[in-house]
PDB file of N, CA and C in Angstrom:
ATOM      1  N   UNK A   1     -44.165  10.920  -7.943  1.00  0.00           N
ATOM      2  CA  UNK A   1     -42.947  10.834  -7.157  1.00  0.00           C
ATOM      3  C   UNK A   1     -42.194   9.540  -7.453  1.00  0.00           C
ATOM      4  N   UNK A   2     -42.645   8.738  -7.820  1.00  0.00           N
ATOM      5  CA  UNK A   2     -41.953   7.372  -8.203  1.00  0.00           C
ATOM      6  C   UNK A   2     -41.354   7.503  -9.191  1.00  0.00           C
ATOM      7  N   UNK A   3     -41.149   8.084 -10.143  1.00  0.00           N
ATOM      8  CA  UNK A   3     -40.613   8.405 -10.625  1.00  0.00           C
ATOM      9  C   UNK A   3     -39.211   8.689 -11.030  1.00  0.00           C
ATOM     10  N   UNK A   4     -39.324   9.729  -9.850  1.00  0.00           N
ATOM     11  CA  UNK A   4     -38.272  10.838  -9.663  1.00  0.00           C
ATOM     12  C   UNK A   4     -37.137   9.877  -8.645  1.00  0.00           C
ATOM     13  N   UNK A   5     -37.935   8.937  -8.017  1.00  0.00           N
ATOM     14  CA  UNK A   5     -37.729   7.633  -7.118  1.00  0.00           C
ATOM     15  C   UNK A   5     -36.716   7.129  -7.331  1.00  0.00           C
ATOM     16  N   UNK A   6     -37.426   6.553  -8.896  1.00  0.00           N
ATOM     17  CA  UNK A   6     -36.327   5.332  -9.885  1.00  0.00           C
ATOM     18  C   UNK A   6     -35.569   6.967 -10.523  1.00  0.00           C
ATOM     19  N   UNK A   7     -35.915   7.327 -10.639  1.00  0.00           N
ATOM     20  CA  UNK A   7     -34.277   8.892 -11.648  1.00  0.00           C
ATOM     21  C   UNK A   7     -33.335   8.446 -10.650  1.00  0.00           C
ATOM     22  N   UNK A   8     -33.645   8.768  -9.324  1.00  0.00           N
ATOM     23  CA  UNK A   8     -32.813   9.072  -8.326  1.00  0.00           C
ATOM     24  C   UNK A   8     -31.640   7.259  -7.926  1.00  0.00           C
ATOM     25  N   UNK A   9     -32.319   6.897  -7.883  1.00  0.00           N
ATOM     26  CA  UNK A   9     -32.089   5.154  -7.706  1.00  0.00           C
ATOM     27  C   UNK A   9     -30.905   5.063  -8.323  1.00  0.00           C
ATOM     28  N   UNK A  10     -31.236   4.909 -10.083  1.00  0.00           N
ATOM     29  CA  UNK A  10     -30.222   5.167 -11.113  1.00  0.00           C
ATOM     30  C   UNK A  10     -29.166   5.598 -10.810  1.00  0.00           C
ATOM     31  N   UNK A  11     -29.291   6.602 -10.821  1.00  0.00           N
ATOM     32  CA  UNK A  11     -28.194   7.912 -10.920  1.00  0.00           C
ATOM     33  C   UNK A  11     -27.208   7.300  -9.577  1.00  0.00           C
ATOM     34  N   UNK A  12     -28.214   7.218  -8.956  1.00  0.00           N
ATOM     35  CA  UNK A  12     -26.800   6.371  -7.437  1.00  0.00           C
ATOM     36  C   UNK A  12     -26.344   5.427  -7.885  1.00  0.00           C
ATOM     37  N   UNK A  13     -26.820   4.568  -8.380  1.00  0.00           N
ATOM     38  CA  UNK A  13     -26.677   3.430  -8.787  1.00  0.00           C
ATOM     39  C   UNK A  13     -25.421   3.024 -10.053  1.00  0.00           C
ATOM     40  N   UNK A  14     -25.383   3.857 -11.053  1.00  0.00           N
ATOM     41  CA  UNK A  14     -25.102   4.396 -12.281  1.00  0.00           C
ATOM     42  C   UNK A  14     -23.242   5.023 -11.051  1.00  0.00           C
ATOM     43  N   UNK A  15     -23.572   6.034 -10.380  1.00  0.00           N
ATOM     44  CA  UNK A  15     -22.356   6.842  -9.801  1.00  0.00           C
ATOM     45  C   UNK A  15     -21.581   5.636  -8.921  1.00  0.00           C
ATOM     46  N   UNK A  16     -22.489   4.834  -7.860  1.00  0.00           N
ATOM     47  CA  UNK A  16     -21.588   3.969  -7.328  1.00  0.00           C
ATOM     48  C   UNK A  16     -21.098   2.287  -8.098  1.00  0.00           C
ATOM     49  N   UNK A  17     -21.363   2.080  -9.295  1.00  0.00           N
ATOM     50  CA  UNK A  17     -20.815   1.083 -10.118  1.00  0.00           C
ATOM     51  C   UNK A  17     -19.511   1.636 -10.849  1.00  0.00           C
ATOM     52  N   UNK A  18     -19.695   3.462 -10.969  1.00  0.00           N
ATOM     53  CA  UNK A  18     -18.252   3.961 -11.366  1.00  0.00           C
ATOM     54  C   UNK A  18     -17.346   3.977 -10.693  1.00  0.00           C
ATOM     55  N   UNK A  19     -17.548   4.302  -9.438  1.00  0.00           N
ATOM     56  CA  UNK A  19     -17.198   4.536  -8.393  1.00  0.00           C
ATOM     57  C   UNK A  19     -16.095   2.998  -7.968  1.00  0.00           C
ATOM     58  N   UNK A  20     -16.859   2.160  -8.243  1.00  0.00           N
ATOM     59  CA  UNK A  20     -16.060   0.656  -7.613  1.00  0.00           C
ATOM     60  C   UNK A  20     -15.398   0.435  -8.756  1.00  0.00           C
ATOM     61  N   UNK A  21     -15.794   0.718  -9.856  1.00  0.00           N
ATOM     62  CA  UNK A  21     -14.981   0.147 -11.635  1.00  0.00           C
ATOM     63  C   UNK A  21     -13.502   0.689 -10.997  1.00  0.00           C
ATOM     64  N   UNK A  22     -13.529   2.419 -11.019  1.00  0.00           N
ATOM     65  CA  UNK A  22     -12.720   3.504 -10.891  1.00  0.00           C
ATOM     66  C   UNK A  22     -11.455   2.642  -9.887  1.00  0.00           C
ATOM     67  N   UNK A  23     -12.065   2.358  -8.848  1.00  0.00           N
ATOM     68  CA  UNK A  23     -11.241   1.948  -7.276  1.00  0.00           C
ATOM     69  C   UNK A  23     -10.730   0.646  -7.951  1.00  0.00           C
ATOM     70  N   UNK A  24     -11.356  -0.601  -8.337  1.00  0.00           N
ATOM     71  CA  UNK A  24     -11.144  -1.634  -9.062  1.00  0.00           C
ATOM     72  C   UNK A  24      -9.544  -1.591 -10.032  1.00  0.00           C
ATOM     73  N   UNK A  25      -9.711  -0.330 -11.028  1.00  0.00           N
ATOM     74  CA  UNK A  25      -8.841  -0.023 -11.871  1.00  0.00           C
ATOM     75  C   UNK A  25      -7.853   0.592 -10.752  1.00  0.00           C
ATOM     76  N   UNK A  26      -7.658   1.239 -10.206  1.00  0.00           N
ATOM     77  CA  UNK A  26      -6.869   1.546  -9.354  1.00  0.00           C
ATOM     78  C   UNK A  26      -6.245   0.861  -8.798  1.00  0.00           C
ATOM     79  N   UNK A  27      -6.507  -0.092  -7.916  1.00  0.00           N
ATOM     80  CA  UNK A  27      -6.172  -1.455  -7.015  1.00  0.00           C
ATOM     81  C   UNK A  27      -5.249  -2.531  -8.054  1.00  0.00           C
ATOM     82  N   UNK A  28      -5.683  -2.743  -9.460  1.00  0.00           N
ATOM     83  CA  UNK A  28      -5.413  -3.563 -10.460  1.00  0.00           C
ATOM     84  C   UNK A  28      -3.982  -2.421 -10.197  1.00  0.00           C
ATOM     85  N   UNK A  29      -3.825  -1.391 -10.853  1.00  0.00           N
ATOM     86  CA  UNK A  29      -2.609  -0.667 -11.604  1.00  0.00           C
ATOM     87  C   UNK A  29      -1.878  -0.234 -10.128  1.00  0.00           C
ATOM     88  N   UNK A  30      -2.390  -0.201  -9.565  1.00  0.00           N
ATOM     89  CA  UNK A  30      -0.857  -0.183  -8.184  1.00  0.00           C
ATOM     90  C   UNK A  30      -0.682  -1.975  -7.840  1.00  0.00           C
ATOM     91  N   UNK A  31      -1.566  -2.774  -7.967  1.00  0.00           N
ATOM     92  CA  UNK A  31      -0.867  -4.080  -7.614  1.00  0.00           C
ATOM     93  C   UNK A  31       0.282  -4.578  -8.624  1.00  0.00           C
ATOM     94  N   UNK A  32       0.402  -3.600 -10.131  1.00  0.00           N
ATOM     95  CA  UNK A  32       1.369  -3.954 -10.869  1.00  0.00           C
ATOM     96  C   UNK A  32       2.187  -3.494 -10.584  1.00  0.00           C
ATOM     97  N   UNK A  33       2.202  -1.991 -10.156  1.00  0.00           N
ATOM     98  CA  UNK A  33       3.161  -1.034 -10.104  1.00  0.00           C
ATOM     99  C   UNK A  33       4.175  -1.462  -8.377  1.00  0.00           C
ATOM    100  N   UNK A  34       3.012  -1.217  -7.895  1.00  0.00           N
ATOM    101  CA  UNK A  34       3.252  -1.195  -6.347  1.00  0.00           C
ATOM    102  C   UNK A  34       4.030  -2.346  -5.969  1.00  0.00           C
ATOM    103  N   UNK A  35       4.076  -3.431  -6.455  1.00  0.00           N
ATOM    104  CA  UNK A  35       4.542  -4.911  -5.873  1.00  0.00           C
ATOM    105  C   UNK A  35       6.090  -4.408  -6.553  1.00  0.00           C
ATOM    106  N   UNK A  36       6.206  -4.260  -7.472  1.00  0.00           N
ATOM    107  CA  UNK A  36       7.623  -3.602  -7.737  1.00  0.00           C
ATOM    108  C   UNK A  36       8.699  -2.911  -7.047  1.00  0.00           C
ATOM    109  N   UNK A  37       7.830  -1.805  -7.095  1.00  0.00           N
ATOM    110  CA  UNK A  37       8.228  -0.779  -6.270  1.00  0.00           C
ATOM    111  C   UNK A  37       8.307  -1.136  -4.611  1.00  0.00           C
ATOM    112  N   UNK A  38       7.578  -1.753  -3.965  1.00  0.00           N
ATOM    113  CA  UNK A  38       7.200  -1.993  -2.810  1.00  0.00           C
ATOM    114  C   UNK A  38       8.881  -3.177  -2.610  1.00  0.00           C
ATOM    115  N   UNK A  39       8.849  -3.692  -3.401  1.00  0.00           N
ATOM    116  CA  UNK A  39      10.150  -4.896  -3.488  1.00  0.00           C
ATOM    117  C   UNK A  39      11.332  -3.970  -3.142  1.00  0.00           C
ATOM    118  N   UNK A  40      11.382  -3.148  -4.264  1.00  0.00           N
ATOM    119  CA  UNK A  40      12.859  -2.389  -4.093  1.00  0.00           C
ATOM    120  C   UNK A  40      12.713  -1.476  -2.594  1.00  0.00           C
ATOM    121  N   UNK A  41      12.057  -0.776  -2.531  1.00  0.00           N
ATOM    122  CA  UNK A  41      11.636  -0.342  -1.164  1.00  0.00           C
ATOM    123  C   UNK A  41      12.085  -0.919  -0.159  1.00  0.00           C
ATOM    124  N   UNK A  42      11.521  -2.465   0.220  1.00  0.00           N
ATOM    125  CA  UNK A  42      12.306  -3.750   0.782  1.00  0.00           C
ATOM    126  C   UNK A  42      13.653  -3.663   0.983  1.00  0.00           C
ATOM    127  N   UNK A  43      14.186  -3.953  -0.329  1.00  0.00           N
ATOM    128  CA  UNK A  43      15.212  -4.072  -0.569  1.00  0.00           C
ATOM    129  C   UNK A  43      16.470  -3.644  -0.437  1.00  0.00           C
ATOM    130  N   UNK A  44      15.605  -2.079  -0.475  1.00  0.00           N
ATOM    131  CA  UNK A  44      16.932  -0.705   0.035  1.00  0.00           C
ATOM    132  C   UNK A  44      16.758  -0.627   1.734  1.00  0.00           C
ATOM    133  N   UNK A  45      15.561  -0.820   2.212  1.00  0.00           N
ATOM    134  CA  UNK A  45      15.417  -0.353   3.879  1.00  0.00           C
ATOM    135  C   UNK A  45      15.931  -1.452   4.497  1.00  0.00           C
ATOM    136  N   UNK A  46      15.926  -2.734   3.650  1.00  0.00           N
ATOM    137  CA  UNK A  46      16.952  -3.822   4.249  1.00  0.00           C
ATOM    138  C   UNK A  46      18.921  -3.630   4.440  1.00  0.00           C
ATOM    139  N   UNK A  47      19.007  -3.245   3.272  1.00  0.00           N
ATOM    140  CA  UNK A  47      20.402  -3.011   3.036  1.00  0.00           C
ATOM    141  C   UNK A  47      20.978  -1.909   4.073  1.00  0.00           C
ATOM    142  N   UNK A  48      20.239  -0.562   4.310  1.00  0.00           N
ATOM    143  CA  UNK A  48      20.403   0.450   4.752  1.00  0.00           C
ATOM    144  C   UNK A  48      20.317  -0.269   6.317  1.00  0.00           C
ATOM    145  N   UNK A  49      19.201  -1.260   6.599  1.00  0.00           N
ATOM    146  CA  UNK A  49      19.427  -1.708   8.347  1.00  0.00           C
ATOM    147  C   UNK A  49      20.536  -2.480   8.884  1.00  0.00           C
ATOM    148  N   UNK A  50      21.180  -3.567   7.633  1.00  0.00           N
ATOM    149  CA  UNK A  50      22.189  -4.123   7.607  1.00  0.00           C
ATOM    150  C   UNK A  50      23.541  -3.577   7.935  1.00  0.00           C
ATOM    151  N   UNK A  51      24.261  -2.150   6.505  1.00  0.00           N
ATOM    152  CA  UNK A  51      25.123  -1.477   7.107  1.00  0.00           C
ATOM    153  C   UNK A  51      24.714  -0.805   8.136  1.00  0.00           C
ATOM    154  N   UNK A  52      23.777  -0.615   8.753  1.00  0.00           N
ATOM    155  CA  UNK A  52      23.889   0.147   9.973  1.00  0.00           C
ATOM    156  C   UNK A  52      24.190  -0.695  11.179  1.00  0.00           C
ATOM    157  N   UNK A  53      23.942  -1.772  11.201  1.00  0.00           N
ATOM    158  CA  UNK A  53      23.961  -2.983  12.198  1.00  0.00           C
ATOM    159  C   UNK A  53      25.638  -3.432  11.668  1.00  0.00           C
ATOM    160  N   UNK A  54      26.322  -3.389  10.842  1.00  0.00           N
ATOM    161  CA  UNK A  54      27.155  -3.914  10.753  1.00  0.00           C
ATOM    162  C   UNK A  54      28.456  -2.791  11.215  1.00  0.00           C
ATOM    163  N   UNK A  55      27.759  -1.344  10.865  1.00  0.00           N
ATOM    164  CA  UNK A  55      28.751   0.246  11.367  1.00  0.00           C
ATOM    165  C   UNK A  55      28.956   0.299  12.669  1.00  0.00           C
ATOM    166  N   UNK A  56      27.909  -0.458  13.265  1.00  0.00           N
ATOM    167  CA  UNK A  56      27.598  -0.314  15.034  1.00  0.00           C
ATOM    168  C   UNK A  56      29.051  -1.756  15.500  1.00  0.00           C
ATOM    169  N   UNK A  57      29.644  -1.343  16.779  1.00  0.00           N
ATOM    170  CA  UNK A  57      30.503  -2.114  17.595  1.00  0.00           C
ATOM    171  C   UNK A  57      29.286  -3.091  18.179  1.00  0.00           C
ATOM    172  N   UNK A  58      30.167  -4.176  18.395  1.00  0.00           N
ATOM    173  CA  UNK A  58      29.225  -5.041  18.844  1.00  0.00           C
ATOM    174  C   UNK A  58      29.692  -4.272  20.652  1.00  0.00           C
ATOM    175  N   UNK A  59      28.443  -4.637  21.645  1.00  0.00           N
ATOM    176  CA  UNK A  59      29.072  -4.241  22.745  1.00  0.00           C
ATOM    177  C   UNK A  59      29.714  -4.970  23.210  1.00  0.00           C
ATOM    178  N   UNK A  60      30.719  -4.668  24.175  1.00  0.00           N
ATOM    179  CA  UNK A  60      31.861  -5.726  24.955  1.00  0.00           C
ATOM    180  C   UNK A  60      31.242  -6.279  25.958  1.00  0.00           C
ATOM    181  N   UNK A  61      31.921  -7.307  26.389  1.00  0.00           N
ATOM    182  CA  UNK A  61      31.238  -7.884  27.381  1.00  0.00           C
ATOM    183  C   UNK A  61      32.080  -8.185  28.529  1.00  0.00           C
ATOM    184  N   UNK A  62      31.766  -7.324  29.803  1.00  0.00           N
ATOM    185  CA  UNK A  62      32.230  -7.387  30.473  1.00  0.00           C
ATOM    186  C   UNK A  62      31.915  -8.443  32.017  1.00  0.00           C
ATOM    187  N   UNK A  63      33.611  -8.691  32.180  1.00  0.00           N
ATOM    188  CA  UNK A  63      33.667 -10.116  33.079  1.00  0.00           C
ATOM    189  C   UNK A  63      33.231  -9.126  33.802  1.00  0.00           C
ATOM    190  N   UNK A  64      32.730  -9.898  34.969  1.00  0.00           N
ATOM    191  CA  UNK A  64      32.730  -9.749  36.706  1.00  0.00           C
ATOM    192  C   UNK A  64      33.497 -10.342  37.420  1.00  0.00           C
ATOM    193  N   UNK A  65      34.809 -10.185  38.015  1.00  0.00           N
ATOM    194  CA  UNK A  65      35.734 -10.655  38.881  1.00  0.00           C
ATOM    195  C   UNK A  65      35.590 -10.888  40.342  1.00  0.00           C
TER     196      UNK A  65
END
């Protein structure tokens, strides 16, 4: 059975070092991509809150007499 112990060990072992490489490479290629993209993203949901804040009346302000 010890054996089959260490097969088994491996093989997890072997699957979860791919497993983190895989996620690793992943994390690397959206922190290139993503920081980009994530900017312009920014960039447009800023602009888009701006004219909308700027389309809006400011409210009036009314005296009390």
């Amino acid at each position: 059975m010890n054996g089959w112990d260490s097969l088994l060990y491996g093989v997890i072992s072997v699957w979860g070092g791919l497993v983190f490489l895989g996620l690793a490479a992943t994390e690397i290629d959206l922190s290139e991509r993503g920081i980009a993209s994530f900017e312009e993203q920014e960039r447009k949901a800023y602009k888009r809150r701006l004219e909308a804040a700027q389309s809006q009346q400011p409210p009036q302000a009314e005296v009390a007499a």
